[in-house]
Protein backbone atom coordinates (compact mmCIF):
# COMPACT_ATOMS: atom_id res chain seq x y z
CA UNK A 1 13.81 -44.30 -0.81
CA UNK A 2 16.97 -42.18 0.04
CA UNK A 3 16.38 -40.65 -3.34
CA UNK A 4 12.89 -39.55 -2.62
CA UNK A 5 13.35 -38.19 1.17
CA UNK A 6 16.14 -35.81 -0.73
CA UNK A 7 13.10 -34.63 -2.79
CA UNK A 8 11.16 -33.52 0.26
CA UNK A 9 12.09 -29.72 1.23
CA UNK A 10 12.09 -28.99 4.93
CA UNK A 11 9.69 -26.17 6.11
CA UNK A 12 11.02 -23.75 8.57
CA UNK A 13 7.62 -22.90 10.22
CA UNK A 14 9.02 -19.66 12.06
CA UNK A 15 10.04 -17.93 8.86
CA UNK A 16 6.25 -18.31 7.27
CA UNK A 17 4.51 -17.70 10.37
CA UNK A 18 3.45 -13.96 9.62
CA UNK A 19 1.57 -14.81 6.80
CA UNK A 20 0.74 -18.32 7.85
CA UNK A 21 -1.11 -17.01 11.05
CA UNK A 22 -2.89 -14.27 8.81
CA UNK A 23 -4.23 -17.27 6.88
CA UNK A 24 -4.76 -19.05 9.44
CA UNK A 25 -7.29 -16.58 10.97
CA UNK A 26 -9.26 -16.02 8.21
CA UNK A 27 -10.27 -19.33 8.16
CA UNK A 28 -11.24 -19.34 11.86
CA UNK A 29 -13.44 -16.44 11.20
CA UNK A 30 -14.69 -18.16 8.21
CA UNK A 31 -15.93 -20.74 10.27
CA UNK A 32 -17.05 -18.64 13.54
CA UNK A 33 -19.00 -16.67 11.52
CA UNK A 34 -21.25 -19.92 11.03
CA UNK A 35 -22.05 -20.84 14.65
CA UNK A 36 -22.30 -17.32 16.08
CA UNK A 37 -25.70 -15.78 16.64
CA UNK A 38 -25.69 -12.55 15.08
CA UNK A 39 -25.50 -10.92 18.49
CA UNK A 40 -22.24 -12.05 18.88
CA UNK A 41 -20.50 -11.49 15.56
CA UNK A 42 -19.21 -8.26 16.11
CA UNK A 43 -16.58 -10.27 18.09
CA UNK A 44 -15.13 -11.55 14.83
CA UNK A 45 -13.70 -7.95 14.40
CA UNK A 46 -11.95 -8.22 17.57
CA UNK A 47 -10.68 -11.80 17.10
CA UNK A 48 -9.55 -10.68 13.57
CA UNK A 49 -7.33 -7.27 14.87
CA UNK A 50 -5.58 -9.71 17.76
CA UNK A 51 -4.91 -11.87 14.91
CA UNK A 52 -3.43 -9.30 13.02
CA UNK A 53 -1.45 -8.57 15.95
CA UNK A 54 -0.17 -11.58 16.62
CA UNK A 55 1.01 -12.23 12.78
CA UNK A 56 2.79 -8.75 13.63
CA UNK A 57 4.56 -9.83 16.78
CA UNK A 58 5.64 -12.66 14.54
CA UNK A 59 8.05 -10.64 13.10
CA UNK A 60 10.09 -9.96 16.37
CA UNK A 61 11.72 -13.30 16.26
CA UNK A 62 12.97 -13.34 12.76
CA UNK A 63 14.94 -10.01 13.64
CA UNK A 64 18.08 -11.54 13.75
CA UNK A 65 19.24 -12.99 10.63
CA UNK A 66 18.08 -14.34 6.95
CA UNK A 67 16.20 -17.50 7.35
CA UNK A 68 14.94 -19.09 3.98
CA UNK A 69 12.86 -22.17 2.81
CA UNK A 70 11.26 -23.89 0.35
CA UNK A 71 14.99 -23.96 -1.46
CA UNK A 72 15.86 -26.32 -4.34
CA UNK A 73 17.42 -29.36 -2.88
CA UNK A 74 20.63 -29.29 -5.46
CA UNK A 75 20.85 -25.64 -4.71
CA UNK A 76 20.05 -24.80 -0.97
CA UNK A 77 21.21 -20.72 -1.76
CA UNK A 78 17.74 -20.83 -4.25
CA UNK A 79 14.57 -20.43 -2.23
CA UNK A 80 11.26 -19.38 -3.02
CA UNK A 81 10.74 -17.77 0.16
CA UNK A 82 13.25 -15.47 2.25
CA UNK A 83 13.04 -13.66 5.58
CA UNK A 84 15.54 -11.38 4.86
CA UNK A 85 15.68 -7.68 6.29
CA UNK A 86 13.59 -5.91 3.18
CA UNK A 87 11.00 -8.47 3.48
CA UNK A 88 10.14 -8.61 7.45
CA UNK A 89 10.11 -4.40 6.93
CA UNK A 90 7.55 -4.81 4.19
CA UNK A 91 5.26 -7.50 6.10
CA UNK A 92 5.95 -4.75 9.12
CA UNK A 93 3.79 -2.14 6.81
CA UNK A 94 1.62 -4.31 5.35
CA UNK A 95 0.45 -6.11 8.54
CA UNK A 96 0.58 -2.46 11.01
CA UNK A 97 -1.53 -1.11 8.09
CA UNK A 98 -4.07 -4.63 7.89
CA UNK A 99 -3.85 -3.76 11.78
CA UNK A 100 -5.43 0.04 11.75
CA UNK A 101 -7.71 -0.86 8.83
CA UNK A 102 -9.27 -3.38 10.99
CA UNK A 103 -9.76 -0.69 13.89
CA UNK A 104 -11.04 1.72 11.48
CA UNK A 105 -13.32 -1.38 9.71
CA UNK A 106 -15.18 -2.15 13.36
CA UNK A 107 -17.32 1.01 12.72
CA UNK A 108 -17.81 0.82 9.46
CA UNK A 109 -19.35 -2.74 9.62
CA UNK A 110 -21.96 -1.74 11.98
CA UNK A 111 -22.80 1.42 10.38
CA UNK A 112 -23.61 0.17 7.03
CA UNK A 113 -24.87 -3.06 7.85
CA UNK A 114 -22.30 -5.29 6.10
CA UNK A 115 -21.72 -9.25 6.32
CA UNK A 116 -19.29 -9.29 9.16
CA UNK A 117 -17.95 -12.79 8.70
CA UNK A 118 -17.05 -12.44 5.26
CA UNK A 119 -15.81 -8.61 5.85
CA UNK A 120 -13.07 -10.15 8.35
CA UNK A 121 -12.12 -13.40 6.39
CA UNK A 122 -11.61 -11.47 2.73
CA UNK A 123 -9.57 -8.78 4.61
CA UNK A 124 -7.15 -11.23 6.38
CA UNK A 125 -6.91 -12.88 3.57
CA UNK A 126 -5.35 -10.51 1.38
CA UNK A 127 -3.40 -9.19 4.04
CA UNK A 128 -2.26 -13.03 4.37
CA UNK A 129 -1.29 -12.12 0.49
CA UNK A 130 0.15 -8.66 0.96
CA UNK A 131 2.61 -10.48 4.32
CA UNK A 132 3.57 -13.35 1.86
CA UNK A 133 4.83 -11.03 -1.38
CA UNK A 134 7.69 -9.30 -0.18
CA UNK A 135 9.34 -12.40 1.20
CA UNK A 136 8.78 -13.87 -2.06
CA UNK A 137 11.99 -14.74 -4.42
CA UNK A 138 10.56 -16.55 -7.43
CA UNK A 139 8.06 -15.42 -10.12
CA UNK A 140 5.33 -17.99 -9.56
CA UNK A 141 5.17 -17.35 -5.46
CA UNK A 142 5.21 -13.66 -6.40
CA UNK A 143 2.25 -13.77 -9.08
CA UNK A 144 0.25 -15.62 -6.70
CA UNK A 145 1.24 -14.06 -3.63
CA UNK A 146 -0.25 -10.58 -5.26
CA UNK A 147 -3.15 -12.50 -6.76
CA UNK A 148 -4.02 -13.77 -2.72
CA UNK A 149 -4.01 -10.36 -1.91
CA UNK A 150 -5.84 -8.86 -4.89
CA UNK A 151 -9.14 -11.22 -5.02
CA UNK A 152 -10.21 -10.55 -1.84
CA UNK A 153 -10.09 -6.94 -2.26
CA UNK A 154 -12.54 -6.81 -5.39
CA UNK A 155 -15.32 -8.53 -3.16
CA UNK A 156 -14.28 -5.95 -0.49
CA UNK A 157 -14.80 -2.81 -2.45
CA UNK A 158 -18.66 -4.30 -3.97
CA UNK A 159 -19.21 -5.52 -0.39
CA UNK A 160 -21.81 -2.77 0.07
CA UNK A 161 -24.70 -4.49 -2.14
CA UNK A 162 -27.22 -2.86 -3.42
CA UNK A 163 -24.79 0.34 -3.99
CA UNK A 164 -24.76 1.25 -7.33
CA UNK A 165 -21.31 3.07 -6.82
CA UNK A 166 -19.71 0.21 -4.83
CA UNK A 167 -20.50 -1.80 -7.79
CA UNK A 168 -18.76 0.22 -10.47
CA UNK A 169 -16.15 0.50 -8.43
CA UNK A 170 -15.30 -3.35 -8.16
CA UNK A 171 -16.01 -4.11 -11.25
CA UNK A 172 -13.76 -1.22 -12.92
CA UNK A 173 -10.97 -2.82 -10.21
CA UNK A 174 -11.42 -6.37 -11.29
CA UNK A 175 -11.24 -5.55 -15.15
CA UNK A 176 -8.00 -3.84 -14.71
CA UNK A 177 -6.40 -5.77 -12.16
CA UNK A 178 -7.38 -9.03 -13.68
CA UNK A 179 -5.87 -7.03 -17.39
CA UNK A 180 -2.98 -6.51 -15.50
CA UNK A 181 -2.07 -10.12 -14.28
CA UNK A 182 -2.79 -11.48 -17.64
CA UNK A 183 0.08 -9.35 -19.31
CA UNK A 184 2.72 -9.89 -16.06
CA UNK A 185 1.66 -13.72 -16.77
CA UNK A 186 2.60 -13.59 -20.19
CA UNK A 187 5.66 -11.62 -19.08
CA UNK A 188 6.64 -14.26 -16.69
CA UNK A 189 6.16 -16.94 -19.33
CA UNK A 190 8.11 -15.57 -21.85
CA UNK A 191 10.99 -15.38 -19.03
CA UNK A 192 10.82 -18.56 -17.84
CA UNK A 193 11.01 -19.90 -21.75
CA UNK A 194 14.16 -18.03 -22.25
CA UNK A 195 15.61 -18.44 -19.11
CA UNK A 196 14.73 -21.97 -17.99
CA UNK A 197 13.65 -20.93 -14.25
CA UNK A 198 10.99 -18.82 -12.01
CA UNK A 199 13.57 -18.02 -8.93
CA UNK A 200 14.68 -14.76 -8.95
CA UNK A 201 18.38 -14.87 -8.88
CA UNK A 202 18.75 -17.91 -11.76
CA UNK A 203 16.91 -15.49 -13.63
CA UNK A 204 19.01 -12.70 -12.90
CA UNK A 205 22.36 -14.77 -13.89
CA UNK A 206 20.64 -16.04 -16.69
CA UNK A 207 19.73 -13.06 -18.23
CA UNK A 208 23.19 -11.78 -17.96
CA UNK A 209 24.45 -13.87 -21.14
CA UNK A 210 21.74 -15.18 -23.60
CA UNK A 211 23.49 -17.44 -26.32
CA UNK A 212 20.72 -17.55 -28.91
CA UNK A 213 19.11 -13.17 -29.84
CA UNK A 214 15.62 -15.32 -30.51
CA UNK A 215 15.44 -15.64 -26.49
CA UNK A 216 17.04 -12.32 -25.98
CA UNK A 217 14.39 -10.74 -27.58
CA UNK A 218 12.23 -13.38 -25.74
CA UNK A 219 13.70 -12.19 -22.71
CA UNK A 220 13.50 -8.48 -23.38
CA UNK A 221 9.23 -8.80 -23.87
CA UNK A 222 9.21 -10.86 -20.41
CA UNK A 223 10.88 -7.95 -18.52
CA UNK A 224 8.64 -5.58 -20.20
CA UNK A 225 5.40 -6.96 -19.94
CA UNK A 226 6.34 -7.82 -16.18
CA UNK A 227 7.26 -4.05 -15.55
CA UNK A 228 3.76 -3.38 -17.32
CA UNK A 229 1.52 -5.70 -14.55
CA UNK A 230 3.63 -4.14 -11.55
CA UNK A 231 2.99 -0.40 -12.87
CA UNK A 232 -1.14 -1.39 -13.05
CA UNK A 233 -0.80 -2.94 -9.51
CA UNK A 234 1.17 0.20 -8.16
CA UNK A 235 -1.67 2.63 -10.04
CA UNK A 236 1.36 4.14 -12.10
CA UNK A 237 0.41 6.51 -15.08
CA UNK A 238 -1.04 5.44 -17.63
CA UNK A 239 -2.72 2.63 -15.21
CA UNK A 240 -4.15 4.41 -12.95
CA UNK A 241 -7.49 5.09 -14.22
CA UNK A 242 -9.52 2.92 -12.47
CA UNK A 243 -8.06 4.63 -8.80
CA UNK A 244 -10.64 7.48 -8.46
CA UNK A 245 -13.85 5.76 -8.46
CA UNK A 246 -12.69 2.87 -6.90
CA UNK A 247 -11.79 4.62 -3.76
CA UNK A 248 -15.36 6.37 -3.88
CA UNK A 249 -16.80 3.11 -4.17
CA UNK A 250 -15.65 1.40 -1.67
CA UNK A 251 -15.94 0.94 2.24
CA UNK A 252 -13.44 3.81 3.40
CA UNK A 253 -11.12 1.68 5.55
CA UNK A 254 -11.28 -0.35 2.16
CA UNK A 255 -10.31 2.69 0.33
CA UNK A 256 -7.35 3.41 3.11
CA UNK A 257 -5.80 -0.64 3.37
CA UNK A 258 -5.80 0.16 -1.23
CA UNK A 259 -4.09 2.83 -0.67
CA UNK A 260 -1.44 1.94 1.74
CA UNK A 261 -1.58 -2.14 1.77
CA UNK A 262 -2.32 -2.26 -2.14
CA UNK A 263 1.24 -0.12 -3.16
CA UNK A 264 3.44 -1.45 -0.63
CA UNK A 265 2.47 -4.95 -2.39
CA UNK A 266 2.85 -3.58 -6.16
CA UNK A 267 6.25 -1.74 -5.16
CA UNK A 268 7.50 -4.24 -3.66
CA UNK A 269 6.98 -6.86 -6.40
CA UNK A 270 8.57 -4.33 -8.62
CA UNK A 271 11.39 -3.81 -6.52
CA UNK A 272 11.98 -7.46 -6.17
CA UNK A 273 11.26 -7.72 -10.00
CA UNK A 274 14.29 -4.86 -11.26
CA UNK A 275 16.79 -5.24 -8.83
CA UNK A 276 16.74 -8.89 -7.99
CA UNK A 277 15.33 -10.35 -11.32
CA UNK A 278 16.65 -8.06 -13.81
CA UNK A 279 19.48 -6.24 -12.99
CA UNK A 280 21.44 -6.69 -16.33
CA UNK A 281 18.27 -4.79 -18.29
CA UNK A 282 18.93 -1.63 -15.54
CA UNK A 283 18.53 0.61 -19.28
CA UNK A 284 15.74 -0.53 -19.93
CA UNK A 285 14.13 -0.53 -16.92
CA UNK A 286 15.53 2.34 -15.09
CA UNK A 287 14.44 5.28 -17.96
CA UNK A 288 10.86 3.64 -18.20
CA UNK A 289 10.34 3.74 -14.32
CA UNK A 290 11.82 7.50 -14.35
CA UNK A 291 9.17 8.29 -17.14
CA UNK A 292 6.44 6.49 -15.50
CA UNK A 293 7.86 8.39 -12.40
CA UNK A 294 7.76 12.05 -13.85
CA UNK A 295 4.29 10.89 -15.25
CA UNK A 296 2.63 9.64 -12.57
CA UNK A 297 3.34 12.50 -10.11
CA UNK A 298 2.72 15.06 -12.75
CA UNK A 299 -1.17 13.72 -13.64
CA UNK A 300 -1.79 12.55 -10.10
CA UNK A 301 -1.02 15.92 -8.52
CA UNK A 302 -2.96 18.19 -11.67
CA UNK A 303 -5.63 16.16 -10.82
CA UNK A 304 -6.02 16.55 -6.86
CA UNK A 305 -5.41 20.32 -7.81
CA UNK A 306 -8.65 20.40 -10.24
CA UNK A 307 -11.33 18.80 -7.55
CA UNK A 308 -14.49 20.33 -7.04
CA UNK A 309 -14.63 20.85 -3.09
CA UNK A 310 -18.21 21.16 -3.40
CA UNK A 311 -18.34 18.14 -5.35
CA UNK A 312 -19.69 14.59 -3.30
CA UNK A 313 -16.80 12.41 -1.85
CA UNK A 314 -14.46 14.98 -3.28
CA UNK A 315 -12.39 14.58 -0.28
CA UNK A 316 -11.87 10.52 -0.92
CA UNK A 317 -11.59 11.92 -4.50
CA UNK A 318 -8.38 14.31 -3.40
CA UNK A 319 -7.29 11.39 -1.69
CA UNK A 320 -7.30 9.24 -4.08
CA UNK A 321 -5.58 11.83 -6.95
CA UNK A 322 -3.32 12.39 -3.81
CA UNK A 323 -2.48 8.69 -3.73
CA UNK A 324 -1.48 8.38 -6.92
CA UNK A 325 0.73 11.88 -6.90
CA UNK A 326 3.18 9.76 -4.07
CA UNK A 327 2.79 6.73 -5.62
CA UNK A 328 5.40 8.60 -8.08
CA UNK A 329 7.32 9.85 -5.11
CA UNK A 330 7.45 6.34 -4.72
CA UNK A 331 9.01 5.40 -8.23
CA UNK A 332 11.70 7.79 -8.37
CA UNK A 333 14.66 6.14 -6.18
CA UNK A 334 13.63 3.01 -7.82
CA UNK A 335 14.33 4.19 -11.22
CA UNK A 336 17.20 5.59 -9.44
CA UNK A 337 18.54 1.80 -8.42
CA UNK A 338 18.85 1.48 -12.63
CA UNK A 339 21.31 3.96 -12.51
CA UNK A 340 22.97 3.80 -9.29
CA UNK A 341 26.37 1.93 -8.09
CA UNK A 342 24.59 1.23 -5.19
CA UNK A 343 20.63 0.32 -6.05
CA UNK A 344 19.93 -0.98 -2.57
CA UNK A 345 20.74 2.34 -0.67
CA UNK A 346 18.22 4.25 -3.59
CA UNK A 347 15.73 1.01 -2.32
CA UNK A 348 16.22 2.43 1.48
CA UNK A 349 14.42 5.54 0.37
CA UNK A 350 11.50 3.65 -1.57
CA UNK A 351 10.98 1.78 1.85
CA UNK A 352 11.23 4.68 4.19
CA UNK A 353 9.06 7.22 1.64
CA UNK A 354 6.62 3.90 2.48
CA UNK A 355 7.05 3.57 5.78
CA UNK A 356 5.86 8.05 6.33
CA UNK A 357 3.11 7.41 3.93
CA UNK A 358 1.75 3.99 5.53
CA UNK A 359 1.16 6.31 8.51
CA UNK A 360 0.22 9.39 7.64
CA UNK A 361 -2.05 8.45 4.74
CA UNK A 362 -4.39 5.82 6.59
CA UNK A 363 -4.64 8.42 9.66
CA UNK A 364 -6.44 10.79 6.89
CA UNK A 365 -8.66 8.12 5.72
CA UNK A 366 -9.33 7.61 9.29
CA UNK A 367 -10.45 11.35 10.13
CA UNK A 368 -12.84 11.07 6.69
CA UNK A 369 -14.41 8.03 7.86
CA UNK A 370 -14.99 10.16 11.27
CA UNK A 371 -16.49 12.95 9.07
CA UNK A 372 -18.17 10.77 6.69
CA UNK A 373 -20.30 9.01 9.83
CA UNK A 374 -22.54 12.78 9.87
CA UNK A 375 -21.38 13.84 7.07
CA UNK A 376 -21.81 10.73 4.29
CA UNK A 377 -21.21 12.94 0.87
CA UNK A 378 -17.80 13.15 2.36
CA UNK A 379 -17.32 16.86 0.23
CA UNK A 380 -14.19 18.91 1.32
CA UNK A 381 -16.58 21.78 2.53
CA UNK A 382 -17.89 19.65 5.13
CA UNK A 383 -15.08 19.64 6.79
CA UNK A 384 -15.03 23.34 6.83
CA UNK A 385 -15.43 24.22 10.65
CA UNK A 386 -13.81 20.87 11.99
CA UNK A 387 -11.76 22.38 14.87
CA UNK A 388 -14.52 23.95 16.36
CA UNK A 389 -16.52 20.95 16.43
CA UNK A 390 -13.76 18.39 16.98
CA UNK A 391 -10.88 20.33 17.65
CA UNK A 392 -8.29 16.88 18.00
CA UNK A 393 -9.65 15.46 14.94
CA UNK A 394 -8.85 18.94 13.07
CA UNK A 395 -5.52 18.93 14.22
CA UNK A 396 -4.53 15.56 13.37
CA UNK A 397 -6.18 15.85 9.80
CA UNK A 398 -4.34 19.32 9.52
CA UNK A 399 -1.17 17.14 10.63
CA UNK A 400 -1.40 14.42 8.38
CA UNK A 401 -2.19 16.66 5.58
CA UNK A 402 0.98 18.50 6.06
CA UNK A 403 3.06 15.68 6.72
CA UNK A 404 1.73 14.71 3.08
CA UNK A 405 2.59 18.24 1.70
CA UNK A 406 6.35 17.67 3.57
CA UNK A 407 5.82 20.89 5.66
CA UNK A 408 6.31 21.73 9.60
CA UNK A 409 5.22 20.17 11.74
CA UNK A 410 5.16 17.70 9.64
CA UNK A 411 8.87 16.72 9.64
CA UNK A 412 8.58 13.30 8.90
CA UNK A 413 7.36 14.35 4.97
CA UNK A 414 9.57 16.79 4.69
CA UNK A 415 12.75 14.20 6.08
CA UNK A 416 11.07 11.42 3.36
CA UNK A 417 10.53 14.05 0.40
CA UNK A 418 14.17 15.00 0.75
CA UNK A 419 15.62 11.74 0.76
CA UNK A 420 13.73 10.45 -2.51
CA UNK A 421 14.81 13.59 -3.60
CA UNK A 422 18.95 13.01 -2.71
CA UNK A 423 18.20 9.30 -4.38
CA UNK A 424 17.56 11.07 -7.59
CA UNK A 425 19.77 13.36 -7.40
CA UNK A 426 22.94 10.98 -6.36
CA UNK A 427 21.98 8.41 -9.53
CA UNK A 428 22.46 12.16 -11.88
CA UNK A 429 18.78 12.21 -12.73
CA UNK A 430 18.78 16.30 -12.23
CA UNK A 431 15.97 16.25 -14.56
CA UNK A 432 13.59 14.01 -12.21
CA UNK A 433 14.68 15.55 -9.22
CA UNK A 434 13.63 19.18 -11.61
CA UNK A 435 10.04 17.46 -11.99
CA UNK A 436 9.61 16.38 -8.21
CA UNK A 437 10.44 19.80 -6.73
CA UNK A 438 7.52 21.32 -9.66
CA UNK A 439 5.57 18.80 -8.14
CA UNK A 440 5.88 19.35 -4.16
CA UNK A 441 5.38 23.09 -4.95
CA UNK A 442 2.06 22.29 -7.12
CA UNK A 443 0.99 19.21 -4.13
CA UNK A 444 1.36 22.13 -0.99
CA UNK A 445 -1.57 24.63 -2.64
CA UNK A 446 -4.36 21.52 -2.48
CA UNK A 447 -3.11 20.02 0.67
CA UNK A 448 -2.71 23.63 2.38
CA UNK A 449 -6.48 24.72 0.86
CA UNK A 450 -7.92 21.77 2.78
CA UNK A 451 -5.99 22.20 5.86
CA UNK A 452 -7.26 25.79 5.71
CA UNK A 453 -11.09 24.69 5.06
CA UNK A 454 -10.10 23.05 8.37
CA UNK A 455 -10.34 26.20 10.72
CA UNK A 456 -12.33 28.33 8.65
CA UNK A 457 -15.51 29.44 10.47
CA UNK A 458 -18.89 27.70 9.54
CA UNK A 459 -21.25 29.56 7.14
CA UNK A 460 -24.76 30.89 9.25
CA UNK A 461 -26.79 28.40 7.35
CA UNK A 462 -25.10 25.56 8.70
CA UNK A 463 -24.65 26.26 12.17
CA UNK A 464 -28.09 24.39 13.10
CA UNK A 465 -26.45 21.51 11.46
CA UNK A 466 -23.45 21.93 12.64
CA UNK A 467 -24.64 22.19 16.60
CA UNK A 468 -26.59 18.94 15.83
CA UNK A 469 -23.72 17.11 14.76
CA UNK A 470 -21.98 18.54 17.65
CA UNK A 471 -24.17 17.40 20.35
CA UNK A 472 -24.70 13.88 18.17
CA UNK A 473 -20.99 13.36 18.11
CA UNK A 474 -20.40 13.83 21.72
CA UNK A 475 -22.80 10.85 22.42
CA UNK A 476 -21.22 8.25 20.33
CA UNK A 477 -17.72 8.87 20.07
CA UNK A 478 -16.76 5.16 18.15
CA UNK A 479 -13.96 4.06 19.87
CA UNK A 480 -12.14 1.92 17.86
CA UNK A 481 -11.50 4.40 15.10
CA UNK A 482 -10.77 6.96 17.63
CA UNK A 483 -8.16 4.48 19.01
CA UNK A 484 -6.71 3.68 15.01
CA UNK A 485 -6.56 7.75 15.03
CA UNK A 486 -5.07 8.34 18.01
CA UNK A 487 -2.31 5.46 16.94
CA UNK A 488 -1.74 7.26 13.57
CA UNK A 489 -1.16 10.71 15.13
CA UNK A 490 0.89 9.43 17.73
CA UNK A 491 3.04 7.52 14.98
CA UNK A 492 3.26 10.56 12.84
CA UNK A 493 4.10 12.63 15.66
CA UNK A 494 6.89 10.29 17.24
CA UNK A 495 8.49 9.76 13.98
CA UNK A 496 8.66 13.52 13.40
CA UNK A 497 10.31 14.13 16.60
CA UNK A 498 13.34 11.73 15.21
CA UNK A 499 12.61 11.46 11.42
CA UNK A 500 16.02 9.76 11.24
CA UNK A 501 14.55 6.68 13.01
CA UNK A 502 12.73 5.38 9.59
CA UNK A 503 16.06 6.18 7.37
CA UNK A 504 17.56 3.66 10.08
CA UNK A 505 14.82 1.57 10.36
CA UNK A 506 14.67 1.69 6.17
CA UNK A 507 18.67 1.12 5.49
CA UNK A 508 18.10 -2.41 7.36
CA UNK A 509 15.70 -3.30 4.73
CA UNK A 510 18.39 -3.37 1.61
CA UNK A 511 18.55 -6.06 -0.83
């Protein structure tokens, strides 16, 4: 009996609770959504955001120290799940960013007539996924942890039925995400045959001296068709082709949680993955991630440069191109952790580049779904005019865009831009840093061309249109986005007035 209680692993409740009461919500709206009249069910919205806000305030306890469970009995240092600093400043983004994609989703619901119950339960329950990956520190809890959060959102982005476009859209997502986890699984098999274990750190000592050069080479395949799964989830070049028309596709506060939600979860996997799990192949992976760095930011900005403002949804479009442009941003001081002495300070920059473009980037999606409520082909020329028909939504969309571009007043992207930039340059990857700066420079014409659009005056032939829209606005001002606006902006703007908060807030998040 003694033998069999030693078996039994202890549960320490308070260190799961962030994703547990995400979970735990979902199903509650799940079942809600059965008894409520359909009066009543836009009240599954709220109960979903104060859910969301709870699993946030969740956080504040574990503040003060590591707490770990579901550890190996022999071995109490080897858990599959850890509270440590870098994980509760992940589950921060993710759940803040489930948070004001549920403000901005309260709208959309209503407007376009979709199921509310299973809206609310899918989108807690891959933000139950998104809380749970960061803290995870074996490969199984971290394939399934990003699998919890993917499902849901390929049901989200075909939730409009009867769209043809919402339709393409998820079923482009599904093919490559589900492409994706079949090559990380193979990856994680071949690693657990040479290695003999899933948790992160056996791994990483076990990698460190392979007797036999059959499971070396084993061993090497594993890390490489890991690294491959991650880059699809994180919409690195040459994975990133099914970004574009998914965004277009789906719901926009869909669009904004992929954006935001959907990288934090692939770059933290992969940070997890190359400095926890595989330190001892830092060549390998450190001149592949640089590559797929230079890459990614190269193709992603070229491509936000060539859209057609005049072209439908070409502003989710620039978005999107935009998107992928920082999700190299977002590669380079990880690539720089395979060179560096020090590869959790270069992860403090990964984490605080997040942190700027958690906020900035879903307060853009949050002005287009503003726009796109008159304006539904969502092109960059309707937005041409904005401040002089909504003067604070203009501003903050000219705000964001420039905190995206890293210019005044935007501090807070120019204070993140320079310190991926510093990573880069302190690991002696000149040549990265070279291809970052070419790519800022090339990023400022698009994002300064919209902001421009911005306070342009309106051509005479849409001025009836425009004074219709005016008037139509002023009667239904939605006040839910408006409040996930006003919270973005007044983020943005806070952490620009004392940028060197998030490097702070960051530098408690290393590994």
């Amino acid at each position: 009996m003694s033998s069999v209680t030693s078996m039994v692993q202890s549960v320490d409740w308070l260190a799961i609770a962030p994703p547990t009461i995400a979970a735990a919500v979902a199903l509650v709206v799940l079942v809600a959504d059965l008894f409520l009249p359909a009066a009543r069910k836009p009240l599954l919205g709220w109960v979903a955001t104060a859910g969301l806000a709870l699993a946030a305030l969740s956080l504040l306890p574990l503040l003060n120290g590591d707490r770990r469970t579901f550890c190996l009995t022999a071995h109490p240092d080897v858990c599959s799940y850890v509270a440590d600093p870098f994980a509760l400043v992940i589950q921060f983004l993710v759940l803040a960013g489930a948070l004001l994609t549920a403000l901005l989703s309260i709208d959309t619901i209503k407007d376009h007539d979709l199921p509310t119950g299973e809206y609310w339960f899918l989108l807690l329950s891959s933000a139950a996924g998104a809380a749970l990956l960061p803290a995870s520190r074996d490969l199984a809890t971290l394939v399934i942890a990003l699998e919890v959060a993917s499902l849901p959102a390929f049901a989200l982005v075909g939730l409009r039925r009867g769209d043809r476009l919402s339709s393409e859209a998820a079923l482009k997502f599904f093919l490559s995400s589900v492409a994706a986890t079949a090559v990380m699984l193979l990856g994680v098999s071949f690693l657990y045959a040479a290695t003999g274990s899933v948790h992160l750190s056996r791994v990483a000592h076990t990698l460190t001296d392979l007797p036999d050069p059959r499971l070396a080479t084993l061993a090497s395949a594993g890390v490489a068709l890991t690294l491959v799964g991650f880059a699809f989830k994180t919409a690195a070049v040459p994975f990133h082709f099914w970004v574009p028309d998914t965004y277009v596709g789906a719901p926009l506060p869909i669009a904004a949680y992929l954006s935001v939600i959907g990288k934090a979860v692939g770059f933290s996997g992969l940070i997890l993955v190359t400095v926890q799990g595989f330190p001892s192949y830092a060549d390998v992976w450190g001149p592949a991630l640089a590559v797929l760095a230079a890459l990614t930011m190269t193709i992603g900005n070229v491509a936000a440069l060539r859209q057609d403002p005049h072209r439908a949804h070409s502003a989710v479009r620039l978005l999107a191109w935009s998107s992928v442009g920082q999700a190299g941003y977002l590669l380079v001081p990880i690539a720089a952790a395979g060179y560096a002495d020090d590869p959790a300070h270069a992860i403090g920059s990964t984490v605080a580049y997040a942190l700027m473009y958690g906020a900035v980037n879903l307060g853009a999606f949050a002005i287009a779904a503003l726009v796109a409520r008159t304006r539904p082909a969502n092109r960059i020329t309707d937005y041409r005019g904005l401040y002089a028909r909504r003067p604070l939504a203009a501003l903050a969309l000219g705000f964001f865009l420039l905190c995206l571009a890293g210019l005044p007043p935007g501090i807070i992207g120019l204070f993140a831009k320079v310190t991926v930039f510093s990573a880069a340059v302190d690991a002696g990857l000149a040549w990265l840093a070279v291809v970052m700066a070419v790519n800022v420079v090339i990023a400022l014409y698009y994002y300064l061309q919209w902001t421009a659009v911005l306070f342009r005056g309106a051509e005479a032939t849409e001025q009836g249109a425009e004074a219709t829209e005016g008037s139509s606005a002023h009667e239904a001002r939605p006040a839910a986005l408006t409040t996930a606006i006003a919270l973005a902006t007044v983020l943005g703007v806070a952490l620009s007035g004392a940028p060197q908060l998030v490097l702070r807030f960051a530098s408690g998040a290393l590994l």
